[in-house]
PDB file of N, CA and C in Angstrom:
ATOM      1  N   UNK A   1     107.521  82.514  90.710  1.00  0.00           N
ATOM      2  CA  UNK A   1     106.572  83.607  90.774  1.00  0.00           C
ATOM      3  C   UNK A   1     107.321  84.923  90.523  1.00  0.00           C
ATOM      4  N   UNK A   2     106.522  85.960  89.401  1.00  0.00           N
ATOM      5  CA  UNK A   2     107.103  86.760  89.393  1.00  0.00           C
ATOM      6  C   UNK A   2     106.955  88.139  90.057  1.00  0.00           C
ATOM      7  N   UNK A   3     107.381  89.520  90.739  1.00  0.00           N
ATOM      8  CA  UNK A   3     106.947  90.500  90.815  1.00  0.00           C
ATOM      9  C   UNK A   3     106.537  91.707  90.396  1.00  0.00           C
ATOM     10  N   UNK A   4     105.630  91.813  89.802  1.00  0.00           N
ATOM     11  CA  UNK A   4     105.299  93.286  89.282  1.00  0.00           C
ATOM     12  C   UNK A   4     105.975  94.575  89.871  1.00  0.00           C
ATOM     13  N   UNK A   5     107.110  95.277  89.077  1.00  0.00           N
ATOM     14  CA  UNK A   5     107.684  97.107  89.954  1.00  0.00           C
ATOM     15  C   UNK A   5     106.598  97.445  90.100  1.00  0.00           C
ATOM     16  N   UNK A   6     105.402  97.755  89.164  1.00  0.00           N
ATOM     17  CA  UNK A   6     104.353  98.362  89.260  1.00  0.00           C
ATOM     18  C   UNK A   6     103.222  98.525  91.087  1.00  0.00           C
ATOM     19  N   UNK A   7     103.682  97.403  91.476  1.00  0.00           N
ATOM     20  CA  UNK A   7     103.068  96.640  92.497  1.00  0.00           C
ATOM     21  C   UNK A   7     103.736  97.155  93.770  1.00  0.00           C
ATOM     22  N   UNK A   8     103.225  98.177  94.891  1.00  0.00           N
ATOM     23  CA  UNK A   8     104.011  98.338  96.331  1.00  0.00           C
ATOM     24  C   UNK A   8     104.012  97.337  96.909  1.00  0.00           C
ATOM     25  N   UNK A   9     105.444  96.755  97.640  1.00  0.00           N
ATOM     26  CA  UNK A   9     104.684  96.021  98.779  1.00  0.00           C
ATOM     27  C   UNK A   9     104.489  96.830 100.062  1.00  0.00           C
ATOM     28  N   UNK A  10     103.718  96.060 101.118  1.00  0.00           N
ATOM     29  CA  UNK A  10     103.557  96.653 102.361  1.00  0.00           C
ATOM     30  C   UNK A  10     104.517  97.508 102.703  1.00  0.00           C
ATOM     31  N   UNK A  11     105.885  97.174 102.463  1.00  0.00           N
ATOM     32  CA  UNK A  11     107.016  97.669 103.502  1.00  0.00           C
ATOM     33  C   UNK A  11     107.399  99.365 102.485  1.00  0.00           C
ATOM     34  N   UNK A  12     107.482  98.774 101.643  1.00  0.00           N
ATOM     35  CA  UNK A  12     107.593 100.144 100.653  1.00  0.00           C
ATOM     36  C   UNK A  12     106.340 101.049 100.794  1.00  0.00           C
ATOM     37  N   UNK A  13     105.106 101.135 100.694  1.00  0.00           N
ATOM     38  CA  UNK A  13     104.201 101.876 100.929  1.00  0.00           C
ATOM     39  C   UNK A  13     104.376 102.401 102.783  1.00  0.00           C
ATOM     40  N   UNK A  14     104.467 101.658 103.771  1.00  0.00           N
ATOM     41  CA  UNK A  14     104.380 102.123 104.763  1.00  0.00           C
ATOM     42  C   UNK A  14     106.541 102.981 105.119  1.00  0.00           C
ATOM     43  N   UNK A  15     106.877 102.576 104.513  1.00  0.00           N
ATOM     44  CA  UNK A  15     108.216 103.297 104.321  1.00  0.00           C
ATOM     45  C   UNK A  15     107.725 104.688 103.659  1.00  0.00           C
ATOM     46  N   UNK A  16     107.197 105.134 102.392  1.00  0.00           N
ATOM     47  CA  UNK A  16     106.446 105.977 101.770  1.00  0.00           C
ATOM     48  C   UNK A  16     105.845 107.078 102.973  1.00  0.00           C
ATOM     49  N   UNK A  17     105.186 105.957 103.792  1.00  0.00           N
ATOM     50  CA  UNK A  17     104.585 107.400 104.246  1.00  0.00           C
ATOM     51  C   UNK A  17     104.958 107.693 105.632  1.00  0.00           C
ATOM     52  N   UNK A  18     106.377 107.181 106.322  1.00  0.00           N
ATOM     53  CA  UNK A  18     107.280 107.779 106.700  1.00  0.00           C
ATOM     54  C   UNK A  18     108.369 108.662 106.586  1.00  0.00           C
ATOM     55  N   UNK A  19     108.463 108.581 105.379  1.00  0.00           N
ATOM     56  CA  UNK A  19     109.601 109.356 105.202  1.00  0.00           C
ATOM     57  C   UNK A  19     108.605 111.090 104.546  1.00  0.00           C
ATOM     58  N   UNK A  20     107.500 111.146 104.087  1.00  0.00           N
ATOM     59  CA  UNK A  20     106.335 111.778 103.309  1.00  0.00           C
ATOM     60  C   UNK A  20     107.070 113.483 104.209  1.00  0.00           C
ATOM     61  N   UNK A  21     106.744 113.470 105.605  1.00  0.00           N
ATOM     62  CA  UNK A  21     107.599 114.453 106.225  1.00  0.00           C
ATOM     63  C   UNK A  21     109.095 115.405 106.129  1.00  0.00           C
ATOM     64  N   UNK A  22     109.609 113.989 105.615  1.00  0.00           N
ATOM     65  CA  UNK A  22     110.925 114.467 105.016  1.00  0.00           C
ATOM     66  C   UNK A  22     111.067 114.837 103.684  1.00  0.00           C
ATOM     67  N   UNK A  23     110.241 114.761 102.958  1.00  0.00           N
ATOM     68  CA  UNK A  23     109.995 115.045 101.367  1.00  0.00           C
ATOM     69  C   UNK A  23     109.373 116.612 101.632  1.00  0.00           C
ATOM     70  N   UNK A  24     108.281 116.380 102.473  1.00  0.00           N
ATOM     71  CA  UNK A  24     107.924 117.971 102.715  1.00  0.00           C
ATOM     72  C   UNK A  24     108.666 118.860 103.831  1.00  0.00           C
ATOM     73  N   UNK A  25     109.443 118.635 104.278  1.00  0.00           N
ATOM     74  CA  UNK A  25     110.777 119.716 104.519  1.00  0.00           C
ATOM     75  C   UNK A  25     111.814 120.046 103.761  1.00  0.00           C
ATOM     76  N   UNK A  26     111.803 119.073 102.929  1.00  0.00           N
ATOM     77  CA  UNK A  26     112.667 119.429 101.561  1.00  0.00           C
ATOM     78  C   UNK A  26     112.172 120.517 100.802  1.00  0.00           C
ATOM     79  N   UNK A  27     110.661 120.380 100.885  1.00  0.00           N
ATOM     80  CA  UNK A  27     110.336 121.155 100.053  1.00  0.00           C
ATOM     81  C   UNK A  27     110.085 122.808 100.884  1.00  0.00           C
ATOM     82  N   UNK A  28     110.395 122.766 101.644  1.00  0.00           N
ATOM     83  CA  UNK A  28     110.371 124.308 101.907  1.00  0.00           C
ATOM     84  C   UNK A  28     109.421 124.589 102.343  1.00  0.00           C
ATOM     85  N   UNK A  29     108.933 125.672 102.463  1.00  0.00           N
ATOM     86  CA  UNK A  29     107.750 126.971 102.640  1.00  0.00           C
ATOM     87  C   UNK A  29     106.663 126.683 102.178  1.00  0.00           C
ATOM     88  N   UNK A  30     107.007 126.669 100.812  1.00  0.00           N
ATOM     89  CA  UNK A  30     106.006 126.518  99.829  1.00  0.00           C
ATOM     90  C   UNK A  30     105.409 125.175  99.903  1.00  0.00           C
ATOM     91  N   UNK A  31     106.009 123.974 100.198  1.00  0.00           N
ATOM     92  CA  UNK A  31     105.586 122.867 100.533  1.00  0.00           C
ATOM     93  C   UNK A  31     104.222 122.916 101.909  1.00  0.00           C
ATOM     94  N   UNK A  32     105.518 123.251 103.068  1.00  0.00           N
ATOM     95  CA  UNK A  32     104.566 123.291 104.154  1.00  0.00           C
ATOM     96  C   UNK A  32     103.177 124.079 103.790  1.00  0.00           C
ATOM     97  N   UNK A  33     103.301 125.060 103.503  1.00  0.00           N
ATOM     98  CA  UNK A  33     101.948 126.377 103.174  1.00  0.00           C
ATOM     99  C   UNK A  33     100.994 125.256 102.560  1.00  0.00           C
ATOM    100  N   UNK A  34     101.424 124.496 101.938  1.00  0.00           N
ATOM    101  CA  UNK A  34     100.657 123.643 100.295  1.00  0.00           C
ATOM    102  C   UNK A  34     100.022 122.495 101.065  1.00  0.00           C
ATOM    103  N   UNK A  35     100.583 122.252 101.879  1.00  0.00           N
ATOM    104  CA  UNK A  35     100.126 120.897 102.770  1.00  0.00           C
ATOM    105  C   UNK A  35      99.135 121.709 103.993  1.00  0.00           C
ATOM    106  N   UNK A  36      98.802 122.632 104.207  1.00  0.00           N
ATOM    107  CA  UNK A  36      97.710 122.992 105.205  1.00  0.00           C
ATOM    108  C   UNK A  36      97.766 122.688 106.683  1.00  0.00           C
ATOM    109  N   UNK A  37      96.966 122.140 107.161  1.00  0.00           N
ATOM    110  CA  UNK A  37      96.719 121.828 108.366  1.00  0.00           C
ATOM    111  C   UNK A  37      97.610 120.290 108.569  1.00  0.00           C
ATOM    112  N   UNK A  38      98.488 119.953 107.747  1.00  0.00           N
ATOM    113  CA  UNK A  38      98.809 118.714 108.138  1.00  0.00           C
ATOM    114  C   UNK A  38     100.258 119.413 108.577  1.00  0.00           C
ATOM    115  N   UNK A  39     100.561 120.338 108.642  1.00  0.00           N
ATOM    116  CA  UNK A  39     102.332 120.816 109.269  1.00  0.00           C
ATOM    117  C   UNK A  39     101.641 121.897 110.023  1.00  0.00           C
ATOM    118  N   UNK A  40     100.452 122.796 109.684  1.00  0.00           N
ATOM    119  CA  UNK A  40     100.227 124.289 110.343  1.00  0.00           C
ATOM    120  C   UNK A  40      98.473 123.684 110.641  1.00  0.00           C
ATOM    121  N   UNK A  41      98.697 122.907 112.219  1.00  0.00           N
ATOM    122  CA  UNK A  41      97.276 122.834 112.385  1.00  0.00           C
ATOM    123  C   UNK A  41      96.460 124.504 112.886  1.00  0.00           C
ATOM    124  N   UNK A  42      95.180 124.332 112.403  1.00  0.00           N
ATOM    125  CA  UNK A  42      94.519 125.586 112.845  1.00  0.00           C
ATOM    126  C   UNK A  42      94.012 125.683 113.905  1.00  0.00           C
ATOM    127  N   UNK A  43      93.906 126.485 114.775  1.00  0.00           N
ATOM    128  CA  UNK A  43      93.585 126.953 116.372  1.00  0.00           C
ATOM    129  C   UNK A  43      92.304 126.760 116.131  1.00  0.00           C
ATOM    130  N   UNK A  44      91.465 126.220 117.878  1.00  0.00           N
ATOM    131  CA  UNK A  44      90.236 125.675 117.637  1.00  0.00           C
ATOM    132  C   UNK A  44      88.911 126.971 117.307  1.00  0.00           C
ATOM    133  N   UNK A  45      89.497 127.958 117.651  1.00  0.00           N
ATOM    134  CA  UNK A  45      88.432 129.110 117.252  1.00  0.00           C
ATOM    135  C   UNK A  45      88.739 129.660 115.828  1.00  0.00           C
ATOM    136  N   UNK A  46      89.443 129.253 115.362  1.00  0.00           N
ATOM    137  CA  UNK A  46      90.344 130.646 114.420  1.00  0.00           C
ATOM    138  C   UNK A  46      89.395 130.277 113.316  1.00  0.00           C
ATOM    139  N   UNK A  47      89.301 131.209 112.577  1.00  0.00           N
ATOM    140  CA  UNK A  47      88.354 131.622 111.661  1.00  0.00           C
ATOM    141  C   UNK A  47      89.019 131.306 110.481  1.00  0.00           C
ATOM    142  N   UNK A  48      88.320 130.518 109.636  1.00  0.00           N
ATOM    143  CA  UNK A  48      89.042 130.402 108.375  1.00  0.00           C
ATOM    144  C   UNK A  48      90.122 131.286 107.781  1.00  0.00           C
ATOM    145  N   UNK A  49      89.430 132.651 107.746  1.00  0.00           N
ATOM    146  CA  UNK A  49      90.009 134.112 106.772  1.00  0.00           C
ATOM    147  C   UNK A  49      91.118 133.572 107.338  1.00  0.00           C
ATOM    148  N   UNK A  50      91.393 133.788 109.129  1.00  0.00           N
ATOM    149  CA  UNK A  50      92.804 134.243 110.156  1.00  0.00           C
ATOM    150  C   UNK A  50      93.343 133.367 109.643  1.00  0.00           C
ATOM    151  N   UNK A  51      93.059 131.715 109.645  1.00  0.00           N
ATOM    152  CA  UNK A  51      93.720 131.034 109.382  1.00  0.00           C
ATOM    153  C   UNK A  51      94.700 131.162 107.679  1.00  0.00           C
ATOM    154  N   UNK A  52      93.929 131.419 106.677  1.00  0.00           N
ATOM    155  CA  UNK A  52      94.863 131.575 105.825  1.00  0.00           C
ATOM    156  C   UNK A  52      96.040 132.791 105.570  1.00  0.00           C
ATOM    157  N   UNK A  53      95.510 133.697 106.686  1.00  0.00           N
ATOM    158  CA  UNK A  53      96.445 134.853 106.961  1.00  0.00           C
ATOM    159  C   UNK A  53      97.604 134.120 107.636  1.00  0.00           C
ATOM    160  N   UNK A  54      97.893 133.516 108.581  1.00  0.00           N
ATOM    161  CA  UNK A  54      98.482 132.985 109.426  1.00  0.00           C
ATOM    162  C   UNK A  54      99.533 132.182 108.561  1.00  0.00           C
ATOM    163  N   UNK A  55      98.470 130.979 107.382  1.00  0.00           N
ATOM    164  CA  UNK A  55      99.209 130.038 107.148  1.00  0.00           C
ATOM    165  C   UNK A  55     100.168 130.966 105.756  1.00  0.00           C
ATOM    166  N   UNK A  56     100.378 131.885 105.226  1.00  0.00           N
ATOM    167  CA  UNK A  56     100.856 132.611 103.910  1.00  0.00           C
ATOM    168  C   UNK A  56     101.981 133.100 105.313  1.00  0.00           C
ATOM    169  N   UNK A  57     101.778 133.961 106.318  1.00  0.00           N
ATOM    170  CA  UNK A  57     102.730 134.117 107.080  1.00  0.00           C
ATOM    171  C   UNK A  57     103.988 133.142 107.570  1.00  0.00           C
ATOM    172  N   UNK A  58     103.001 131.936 108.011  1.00  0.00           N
ATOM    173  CA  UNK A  58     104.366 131.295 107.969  1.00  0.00           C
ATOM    174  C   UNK A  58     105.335 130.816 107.399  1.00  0.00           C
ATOM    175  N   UNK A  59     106.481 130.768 107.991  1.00  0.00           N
ATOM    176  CA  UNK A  59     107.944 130.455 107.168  1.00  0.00           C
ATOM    177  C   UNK A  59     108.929 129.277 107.950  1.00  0.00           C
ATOM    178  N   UNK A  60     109.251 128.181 107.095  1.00  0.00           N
ATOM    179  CA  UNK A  60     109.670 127.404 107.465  1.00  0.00           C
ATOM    180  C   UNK A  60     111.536 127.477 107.491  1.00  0.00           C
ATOM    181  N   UNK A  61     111.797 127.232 108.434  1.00  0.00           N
ATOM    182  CA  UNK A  61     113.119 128.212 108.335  1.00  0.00           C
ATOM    183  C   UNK A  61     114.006 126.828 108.633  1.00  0.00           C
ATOM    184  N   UNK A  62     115.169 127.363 107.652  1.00  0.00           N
ATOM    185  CA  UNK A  62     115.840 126.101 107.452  1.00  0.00           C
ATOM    186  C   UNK A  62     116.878 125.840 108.352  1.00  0.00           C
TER     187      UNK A  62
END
């Protein structure tokens, strides 16, 4: 039987999206900012506008 590269297996896809964190600290600022609420969750009142004020403010410091 042969394997398709094309083809993830389980262990590689769930490896993928462990390490996904470490790909986006690599990437900096601009990463985190780009990824939203998944590194800069938003406060339960905060108002959209604040929130994108907030999220351009922050800086991921190396």
């Amino acid at each position: 039987m042969t394997s398709s590269v094309a083809k993830k297996t389980k262990e590689i896809t769930l490896l993928h999206e462990q390490i996904q964190i470490i790909d986006d600290l690599l990437g900096g600022t601009r990463t985190m900012r780009a990824k939203g609420e998944t590194h800069l969750p938003k406060f339960k009142r905060e108002e959209d506008d604040d929130y994108k004020k907030r999220l351009q403010k922050a800086t991921l410091y190396p």
